[in-house]
C-alpha atoms as a PDB file:
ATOM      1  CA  UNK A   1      67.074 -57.441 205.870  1.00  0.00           C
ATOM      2  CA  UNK A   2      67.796 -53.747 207.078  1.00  0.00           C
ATOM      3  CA  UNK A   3      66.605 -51.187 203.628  1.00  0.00           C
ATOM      4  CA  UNK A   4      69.397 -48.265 204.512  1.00  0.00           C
ATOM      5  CA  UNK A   5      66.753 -45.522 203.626  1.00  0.00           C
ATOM      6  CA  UNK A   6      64.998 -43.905 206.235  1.00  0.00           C
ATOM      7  CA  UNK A   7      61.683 -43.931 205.206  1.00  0.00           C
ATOM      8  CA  UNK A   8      59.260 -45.711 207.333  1.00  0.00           C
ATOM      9  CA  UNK A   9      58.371 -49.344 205.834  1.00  0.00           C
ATOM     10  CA  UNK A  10      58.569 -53.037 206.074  1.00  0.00           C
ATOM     11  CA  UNK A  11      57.681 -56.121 205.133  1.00  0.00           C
ATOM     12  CA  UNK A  12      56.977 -59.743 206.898  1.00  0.00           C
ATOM     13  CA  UNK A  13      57.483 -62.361 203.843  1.00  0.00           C
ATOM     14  CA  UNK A  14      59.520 -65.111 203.496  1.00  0.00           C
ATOM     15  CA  UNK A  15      62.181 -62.766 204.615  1.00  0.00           C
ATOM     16  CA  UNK A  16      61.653 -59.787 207.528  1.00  0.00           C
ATOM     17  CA  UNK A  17      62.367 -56.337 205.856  1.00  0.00           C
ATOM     18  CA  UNK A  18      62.637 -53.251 207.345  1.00  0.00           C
ATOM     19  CA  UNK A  19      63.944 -49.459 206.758  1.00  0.00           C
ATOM     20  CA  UNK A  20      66.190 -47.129 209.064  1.00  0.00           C
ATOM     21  CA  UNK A  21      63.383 -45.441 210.302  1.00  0.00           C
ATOM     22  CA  UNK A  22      63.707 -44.618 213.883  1.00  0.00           C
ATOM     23  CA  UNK A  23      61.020 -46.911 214.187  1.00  0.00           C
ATOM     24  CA  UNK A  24      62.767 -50.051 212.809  1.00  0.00           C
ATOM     25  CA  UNK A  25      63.214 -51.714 216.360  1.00  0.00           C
ATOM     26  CA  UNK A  26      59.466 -52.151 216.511  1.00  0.00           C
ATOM     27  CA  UNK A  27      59.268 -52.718 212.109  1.00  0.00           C
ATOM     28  CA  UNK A  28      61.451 -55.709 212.907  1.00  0.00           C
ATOM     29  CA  UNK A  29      59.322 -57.317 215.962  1.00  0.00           C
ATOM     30  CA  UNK A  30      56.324 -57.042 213.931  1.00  0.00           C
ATOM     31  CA  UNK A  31      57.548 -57.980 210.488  1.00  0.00           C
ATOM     32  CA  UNK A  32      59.193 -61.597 212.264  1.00  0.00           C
ATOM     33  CA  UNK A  33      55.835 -61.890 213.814  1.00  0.00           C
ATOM     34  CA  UNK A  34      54.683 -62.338 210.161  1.00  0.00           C
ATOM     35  CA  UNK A  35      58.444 -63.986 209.174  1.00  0.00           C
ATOM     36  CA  UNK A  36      58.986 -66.172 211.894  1.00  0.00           C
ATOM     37  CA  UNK A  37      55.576 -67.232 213.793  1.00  0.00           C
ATOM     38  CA  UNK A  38      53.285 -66.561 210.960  1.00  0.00           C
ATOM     39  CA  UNK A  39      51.051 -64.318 212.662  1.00  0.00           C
ATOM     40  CA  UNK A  40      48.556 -62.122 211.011  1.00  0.00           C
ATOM     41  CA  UNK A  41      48.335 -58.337 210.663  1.00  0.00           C
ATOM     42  CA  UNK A  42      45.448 -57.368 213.185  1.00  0.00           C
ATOM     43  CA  UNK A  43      44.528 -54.335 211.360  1.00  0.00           C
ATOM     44  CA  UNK A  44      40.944 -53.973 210.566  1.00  0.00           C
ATOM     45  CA  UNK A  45      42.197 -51.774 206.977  1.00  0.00           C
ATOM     46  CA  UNK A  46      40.829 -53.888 203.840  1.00  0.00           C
ATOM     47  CA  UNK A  47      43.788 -54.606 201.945  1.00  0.00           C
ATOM     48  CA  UNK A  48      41.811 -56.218 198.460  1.00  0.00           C
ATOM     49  CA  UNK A  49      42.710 -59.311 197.205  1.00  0.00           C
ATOM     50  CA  UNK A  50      44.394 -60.771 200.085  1.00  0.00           C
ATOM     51  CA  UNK A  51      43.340 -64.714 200.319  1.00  0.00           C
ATOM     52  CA  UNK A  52      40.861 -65.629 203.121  1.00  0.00           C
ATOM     53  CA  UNK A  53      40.854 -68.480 205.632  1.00  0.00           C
ATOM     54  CA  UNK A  54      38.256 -70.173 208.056  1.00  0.00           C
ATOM     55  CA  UNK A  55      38.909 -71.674 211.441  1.00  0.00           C
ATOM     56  CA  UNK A  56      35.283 -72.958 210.822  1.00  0.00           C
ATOM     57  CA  UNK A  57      35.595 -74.560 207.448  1.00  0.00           C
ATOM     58  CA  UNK A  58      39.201 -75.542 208.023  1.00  0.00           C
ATOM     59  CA  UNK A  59      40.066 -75.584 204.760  1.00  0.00           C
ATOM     60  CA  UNK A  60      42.229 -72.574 205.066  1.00  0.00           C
ATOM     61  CA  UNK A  61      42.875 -72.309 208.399  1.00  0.00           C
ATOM     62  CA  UNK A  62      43.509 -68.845 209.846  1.00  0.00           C
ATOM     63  CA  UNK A  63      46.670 -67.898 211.766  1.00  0.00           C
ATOM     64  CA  UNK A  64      47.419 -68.210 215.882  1.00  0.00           C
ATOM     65  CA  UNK A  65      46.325 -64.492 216.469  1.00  0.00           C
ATOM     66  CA  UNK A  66      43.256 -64.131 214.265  1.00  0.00           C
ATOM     67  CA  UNK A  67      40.548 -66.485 213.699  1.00  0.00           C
ATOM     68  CA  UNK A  68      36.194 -66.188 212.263  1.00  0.00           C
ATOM     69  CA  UNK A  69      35.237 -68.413 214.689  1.00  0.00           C
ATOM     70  CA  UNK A  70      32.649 -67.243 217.301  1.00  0.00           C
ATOM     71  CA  UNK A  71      32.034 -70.439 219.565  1.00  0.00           C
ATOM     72  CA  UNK A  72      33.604 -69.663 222.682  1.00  0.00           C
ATOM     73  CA  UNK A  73      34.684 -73.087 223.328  1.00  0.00           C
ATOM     74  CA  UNK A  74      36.368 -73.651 219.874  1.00  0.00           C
ATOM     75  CA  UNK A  75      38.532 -70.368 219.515  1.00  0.00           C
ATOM     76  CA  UNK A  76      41.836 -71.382 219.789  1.00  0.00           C
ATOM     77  CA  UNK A  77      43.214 -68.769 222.214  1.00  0.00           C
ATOM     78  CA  UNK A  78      40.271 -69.765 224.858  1.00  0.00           C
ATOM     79  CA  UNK A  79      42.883 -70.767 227.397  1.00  0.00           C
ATOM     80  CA  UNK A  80      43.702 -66.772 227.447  1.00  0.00           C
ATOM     81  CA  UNK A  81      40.159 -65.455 227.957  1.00  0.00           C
ATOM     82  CA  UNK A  82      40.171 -63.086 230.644  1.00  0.00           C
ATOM     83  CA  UNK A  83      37.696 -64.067 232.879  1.00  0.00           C
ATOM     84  CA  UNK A  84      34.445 -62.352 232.833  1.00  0.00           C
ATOM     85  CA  UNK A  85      34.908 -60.984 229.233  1.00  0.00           C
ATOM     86  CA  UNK A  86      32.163 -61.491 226.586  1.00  0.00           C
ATOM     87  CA  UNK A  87      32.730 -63.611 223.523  1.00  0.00           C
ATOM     88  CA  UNK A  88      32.619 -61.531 221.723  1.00  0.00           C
ATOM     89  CA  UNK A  89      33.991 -59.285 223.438  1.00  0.00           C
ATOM     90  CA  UNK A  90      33.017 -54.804 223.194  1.00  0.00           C
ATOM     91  CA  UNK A  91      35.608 -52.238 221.937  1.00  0.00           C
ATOM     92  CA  UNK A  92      37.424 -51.123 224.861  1.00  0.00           C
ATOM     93  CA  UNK A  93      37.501 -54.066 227.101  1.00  0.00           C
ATOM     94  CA  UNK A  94      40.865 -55.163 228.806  1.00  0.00           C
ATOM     95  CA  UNK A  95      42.412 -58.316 228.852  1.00  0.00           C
ATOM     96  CA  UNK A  96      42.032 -61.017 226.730  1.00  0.00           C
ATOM     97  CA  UNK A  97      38.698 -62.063 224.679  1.00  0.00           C
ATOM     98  CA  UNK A  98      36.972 -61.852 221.156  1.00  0.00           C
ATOM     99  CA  UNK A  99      37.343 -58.199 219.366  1.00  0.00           C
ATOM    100  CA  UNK A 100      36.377 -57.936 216.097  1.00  0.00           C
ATOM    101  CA  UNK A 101      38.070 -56.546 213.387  1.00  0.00           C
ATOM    102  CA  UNK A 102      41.655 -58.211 212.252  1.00  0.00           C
ATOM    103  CA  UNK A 103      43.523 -59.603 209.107  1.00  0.00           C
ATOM    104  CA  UNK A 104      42.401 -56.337 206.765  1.00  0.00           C
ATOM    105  CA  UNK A 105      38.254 -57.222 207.848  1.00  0.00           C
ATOM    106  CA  UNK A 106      36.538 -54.816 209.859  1.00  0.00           C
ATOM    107  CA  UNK A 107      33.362 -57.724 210.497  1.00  0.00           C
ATOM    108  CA  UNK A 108      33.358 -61.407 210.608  1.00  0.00           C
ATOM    109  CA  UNK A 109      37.648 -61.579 211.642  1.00  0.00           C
ATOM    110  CA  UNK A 110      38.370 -61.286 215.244  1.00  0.00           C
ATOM    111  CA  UNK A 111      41.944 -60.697 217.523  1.00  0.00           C
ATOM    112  CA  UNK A 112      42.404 -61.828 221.026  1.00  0.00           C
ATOM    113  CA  UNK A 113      42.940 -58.076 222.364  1.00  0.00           C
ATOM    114  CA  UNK A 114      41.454 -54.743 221.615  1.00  0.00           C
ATOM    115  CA  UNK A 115      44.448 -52.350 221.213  1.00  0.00           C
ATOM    116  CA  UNK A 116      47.370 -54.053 223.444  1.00  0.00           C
ATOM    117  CA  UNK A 117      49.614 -55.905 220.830  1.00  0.00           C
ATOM    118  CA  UNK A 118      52.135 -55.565 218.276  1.00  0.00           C
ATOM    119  CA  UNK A 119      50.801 -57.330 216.120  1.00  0.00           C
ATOM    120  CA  UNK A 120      48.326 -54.174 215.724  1.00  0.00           C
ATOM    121  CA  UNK A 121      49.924 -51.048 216.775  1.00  0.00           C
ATOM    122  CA  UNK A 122      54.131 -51.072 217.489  1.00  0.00           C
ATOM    123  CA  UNK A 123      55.291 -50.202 220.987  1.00  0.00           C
ATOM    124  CA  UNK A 124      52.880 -52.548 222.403  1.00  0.00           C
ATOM    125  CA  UNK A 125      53.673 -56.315 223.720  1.00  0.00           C
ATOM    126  CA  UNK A 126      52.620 -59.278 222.151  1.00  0.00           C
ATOM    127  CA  UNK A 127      49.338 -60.633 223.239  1.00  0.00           C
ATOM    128  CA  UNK A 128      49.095 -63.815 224.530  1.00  0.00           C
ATOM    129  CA  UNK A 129      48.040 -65.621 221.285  1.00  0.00           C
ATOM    130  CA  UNK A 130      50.801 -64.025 219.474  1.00  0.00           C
ATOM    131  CA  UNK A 131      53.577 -65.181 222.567  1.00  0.00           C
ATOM    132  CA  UNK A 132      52.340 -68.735 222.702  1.00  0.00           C
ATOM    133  CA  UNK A 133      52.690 -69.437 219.285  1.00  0.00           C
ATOM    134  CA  UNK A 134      56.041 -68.074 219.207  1.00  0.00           C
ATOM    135  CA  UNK A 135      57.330 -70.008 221.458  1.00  0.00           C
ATOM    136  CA  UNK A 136      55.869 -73.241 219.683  1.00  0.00           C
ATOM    137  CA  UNK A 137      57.375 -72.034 216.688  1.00  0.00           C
ATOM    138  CA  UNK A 138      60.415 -72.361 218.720  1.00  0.00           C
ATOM    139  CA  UNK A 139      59.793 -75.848 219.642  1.00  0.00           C
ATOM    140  CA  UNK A 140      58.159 -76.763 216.674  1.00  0.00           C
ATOM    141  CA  UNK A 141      61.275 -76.320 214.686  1.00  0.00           C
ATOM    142  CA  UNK A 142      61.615 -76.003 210.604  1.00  0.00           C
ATOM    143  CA  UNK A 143      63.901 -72.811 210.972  1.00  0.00           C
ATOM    144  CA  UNK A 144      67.814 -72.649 211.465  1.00  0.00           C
ATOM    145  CA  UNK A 145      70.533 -75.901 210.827  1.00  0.00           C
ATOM    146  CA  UNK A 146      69.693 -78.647 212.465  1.00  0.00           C
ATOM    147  CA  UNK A 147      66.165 -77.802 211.678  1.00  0.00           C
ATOM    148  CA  UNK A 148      64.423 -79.829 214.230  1.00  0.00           C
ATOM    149  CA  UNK A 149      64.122 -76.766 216.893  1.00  0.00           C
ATOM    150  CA  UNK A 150      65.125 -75.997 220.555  1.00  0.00           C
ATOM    151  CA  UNK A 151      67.250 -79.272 221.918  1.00  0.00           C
ATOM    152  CA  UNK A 152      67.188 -78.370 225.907  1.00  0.00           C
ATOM    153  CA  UNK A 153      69.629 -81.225 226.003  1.00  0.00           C
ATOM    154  CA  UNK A 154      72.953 -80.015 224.055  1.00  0.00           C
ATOM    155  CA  UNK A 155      73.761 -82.513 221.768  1.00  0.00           C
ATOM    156  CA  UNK A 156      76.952 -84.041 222.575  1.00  0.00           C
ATOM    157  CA  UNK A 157      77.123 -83.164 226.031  1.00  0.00           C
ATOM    158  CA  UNK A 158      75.995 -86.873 227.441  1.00  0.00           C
ATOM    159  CA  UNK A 159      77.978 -88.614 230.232  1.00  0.00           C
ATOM    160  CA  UNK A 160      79.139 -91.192 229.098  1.00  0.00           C
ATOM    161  CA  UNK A 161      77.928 -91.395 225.409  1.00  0.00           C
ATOM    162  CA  UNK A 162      74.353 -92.071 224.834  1.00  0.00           C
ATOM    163  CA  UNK A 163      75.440 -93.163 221.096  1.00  0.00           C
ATOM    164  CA  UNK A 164      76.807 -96.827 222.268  1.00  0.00           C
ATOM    165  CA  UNK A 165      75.890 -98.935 225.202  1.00  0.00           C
ATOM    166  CA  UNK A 166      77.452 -98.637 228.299  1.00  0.00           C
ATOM    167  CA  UNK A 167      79.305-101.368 230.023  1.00  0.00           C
ATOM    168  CA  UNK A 168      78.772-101.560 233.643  1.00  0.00           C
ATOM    169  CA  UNK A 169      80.505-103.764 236.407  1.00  0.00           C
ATOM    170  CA  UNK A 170      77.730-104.562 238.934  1.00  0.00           C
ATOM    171  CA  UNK A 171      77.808-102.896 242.477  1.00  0.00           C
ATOM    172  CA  UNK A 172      79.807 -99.622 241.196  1.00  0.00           C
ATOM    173  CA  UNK A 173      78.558 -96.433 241.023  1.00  0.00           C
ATOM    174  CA  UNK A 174      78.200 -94.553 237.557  1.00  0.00           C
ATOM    175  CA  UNK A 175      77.070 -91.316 237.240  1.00  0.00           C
ATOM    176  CA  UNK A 176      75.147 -90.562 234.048  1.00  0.00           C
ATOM    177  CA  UNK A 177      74.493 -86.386 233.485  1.00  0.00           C
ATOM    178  CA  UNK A 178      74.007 -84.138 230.614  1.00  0.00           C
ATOM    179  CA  UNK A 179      74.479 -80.345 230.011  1.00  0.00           C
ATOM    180  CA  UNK A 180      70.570 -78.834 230.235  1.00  0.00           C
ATOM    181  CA  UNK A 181      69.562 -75.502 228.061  1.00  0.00           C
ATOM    182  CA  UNK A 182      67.483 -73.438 230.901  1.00  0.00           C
ATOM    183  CA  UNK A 183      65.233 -70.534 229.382  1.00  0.00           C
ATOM    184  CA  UNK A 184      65.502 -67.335 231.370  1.00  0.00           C
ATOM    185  CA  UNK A 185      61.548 -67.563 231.828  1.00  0.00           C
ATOM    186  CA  UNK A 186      59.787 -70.386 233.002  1.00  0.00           C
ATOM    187  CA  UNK A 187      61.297 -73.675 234.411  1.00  0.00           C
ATOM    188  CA  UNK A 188      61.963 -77.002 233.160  1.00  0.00           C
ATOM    189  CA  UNK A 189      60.804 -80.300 234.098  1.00  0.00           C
ATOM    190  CA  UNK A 190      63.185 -82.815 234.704  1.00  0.00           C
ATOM    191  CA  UNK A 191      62.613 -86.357 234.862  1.00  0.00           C
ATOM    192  CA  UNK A 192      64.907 -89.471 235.586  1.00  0.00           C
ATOM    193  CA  UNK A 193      63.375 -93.034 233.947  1.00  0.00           C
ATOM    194  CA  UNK A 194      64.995 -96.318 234.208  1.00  0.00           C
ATOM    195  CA  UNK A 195      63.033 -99.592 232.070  1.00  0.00           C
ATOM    196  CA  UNK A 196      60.475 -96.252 231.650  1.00  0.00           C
ATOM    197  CA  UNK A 197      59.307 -96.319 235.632  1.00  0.00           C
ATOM    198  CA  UNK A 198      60.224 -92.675 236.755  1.00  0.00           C
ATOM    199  CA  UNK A 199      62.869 -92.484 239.710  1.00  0.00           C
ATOM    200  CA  UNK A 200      61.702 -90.737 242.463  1.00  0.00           C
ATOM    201  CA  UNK A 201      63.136 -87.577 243.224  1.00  0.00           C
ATOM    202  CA  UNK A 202      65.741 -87.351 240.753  1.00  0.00           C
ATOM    203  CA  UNK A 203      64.980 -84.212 239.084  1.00  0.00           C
ATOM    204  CA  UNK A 204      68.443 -82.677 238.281  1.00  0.00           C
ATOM    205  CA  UNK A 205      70.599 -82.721 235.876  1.00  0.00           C
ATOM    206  CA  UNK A 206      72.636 -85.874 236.607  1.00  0.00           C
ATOM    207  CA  UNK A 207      71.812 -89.534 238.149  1.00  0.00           C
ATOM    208  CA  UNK A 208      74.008 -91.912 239.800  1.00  0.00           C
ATOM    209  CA  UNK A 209      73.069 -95.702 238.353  1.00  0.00           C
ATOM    210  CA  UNK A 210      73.870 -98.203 240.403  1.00  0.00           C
ATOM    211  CA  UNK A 211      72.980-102.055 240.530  1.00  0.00           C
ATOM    212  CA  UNK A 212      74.495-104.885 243.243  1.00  0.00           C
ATOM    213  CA  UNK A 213      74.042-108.069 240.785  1.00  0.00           C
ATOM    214  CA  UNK A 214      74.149-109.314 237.587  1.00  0.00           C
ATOM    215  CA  UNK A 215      70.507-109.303 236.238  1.00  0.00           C
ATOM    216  CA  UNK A 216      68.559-107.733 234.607  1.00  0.00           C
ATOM    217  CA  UNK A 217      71.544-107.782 232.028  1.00  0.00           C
ATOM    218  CA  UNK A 218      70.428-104.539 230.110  1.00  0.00           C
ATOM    219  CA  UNK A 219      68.977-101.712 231.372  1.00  0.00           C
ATOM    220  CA  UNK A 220      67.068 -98.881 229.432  1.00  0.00           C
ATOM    221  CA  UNK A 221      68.734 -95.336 231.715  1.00  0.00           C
ATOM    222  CA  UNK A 222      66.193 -92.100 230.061  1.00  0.00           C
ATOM    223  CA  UNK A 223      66.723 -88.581 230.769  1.00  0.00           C
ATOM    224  CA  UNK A 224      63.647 -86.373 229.618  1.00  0.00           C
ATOM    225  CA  UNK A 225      63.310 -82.529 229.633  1.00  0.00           C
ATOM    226  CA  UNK A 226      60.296 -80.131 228.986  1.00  0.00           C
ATOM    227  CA  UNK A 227      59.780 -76.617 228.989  1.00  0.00           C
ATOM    228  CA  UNK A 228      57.174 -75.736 231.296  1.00  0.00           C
ATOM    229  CA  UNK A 229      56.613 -72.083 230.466  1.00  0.00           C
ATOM    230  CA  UNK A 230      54.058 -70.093 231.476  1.00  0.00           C
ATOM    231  CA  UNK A 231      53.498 -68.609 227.793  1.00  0.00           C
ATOM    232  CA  UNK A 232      52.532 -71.978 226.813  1.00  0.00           C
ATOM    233  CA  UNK A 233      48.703 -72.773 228.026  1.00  0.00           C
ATOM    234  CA  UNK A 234      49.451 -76.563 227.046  1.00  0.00           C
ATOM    235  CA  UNK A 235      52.416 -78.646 226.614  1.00  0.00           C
ATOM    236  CA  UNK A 236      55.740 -78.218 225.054  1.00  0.00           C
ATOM    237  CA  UNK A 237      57.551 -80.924 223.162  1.00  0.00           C
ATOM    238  CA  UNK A 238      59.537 -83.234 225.615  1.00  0.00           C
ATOM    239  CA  UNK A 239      63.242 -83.843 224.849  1.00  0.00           C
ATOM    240  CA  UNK A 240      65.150 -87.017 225.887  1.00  0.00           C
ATOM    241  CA  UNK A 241      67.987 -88.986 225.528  1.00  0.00           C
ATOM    242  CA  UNK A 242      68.540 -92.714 226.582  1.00  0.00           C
ATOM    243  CA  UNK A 243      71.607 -94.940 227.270  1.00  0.00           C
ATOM    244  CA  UNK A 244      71.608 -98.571 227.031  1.00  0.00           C
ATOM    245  CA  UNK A 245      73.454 -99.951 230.206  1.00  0.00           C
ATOM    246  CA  UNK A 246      75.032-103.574 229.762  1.00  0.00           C
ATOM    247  CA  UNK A 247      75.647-104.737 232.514  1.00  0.00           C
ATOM    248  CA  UNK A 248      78.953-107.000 232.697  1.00  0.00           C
ATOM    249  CA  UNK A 249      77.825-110.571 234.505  1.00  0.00           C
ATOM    250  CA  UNK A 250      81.625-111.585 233.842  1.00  0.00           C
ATOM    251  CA  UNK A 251      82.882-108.917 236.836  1.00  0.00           C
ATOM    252  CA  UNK A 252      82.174-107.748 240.009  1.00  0.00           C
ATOM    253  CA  UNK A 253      82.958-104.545 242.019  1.00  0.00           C
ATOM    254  CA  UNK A 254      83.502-104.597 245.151  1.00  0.00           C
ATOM    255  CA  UNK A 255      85.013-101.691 247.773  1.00  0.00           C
ATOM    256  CA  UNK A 256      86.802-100.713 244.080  1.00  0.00           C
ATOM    257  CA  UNK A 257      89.044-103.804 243.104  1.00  0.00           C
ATOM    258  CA  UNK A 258      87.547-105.810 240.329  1.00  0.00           C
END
């Protein structure tokens, strides 16, 4: 929601808010951080009243970009730490680590970088915490209609019809393909399966089925898809969609006459 009054403010609720401030390019990033990804201010200002959490208790757990937890092998970020760094990690340090001071706490709350995200001061990029988690949110789904998030196989764009089962008259050639959604950063990994054994080299966007006899009767044809961004330290959902092949023991095709 866009406030037309030009005084600077904003607000990351259910709902992202934000003024006409000249500034409102950067309120908006910030306030669907909160919106959106459910990311924590990183501001070390107590704000009084605000409820806690506890990565170590877990029974409040704290956000993706913010966490109390000191063990360098159990703060959920690790997979950024910039090599080197101390955990925790001094004022002043670059790259990614430990630096206290986050979600209105000046002790005990720590943010994965000292001054470099937007999360703490606008103008900045989001840190790496902050950009992993929104694309997961992404993934993850629970926003928009349908709510199950990003499909990087458009629905409705099988060939033929994953819905029904597919007849197929042995020793012809049927090409089975589907429209892929390709994110400007990042790749995706494509993979062919047929009775789930993975066909070698077929990577693309289509495969051409093709079986000389009668038997096995019904095949199991799988297309899966995964995002395998590099904002992601682990792995993204995979998307698939299967077609059930019958194959017709009653014909045969043969140099195209049946």
């Amino acid at each position: 929601v866009i406030v037309n009054d030009p005084v600077y403010g904003g607000s990351g609720g259910t709902m992202s808010v934000a003024s006409m401030h000249p500034s409102a390019g950067e309120l908006v990033l910030h306030e669907m951080g909160h919106s959106f990804t459910d990311l924590a201010d990183e501001y070390s200002t107590p704000y009084p009243g605000y409820p806690p959490c506890s990565d170590i208790s877990g029974s409040s757990p704290c956000e993706a970009n913010v966490t109390n937890q000191t063990d360098p092998g159990q703060v959920k970020w690790r997979a950024w730490f910039t090599s080197g760094n101390p955990i925790p990690t001094p004022p002043g340090t670059s790259g990614v680590g430990l630096f206290e001071g986050a979600r209105y706490q000046s002790v005990g709350m720590y943010r994965p970088v000292d001054v470099q995200c937007e999360m703490q001061y606008l103008g900045r990029p989001f840190c790496a915490a902050c950009r992993e988690a929104y694309v997961k949110r992404l993934y993850a789904g629970g926003w928009g209609i349908p709510a199950g998030g990003i499909d990087l196989i458009e629905p409705g764009s099988e060939v033929p019809a994953s819905a029904q089962p597919v007849a197929y008259p042995p020793g012809m050639a049927l090409r089975f393909s589907a429209d892929l959604l390709r994110p400007s950063v990042g790749t995706l990994a494509v993979e062919w399966r047929l009775d789930g054994v993975p066909l070698a080299g077929a990577v693309n966007d289509s495969y051409v089925f093709s079986q000389a006899g009668p038997t096995p009767a019904t095949r199991t044809l799988e297309l899966r898809v995964r995002d395998t961004s590099a904002y992601v330290a682990g792995s993204l959902p995979t998307r698939s969609r299967s077609w059930t092949i019958q194959v017709d023991t009653d014909r045969i095709w043969f140099d195209g006459f049946d």
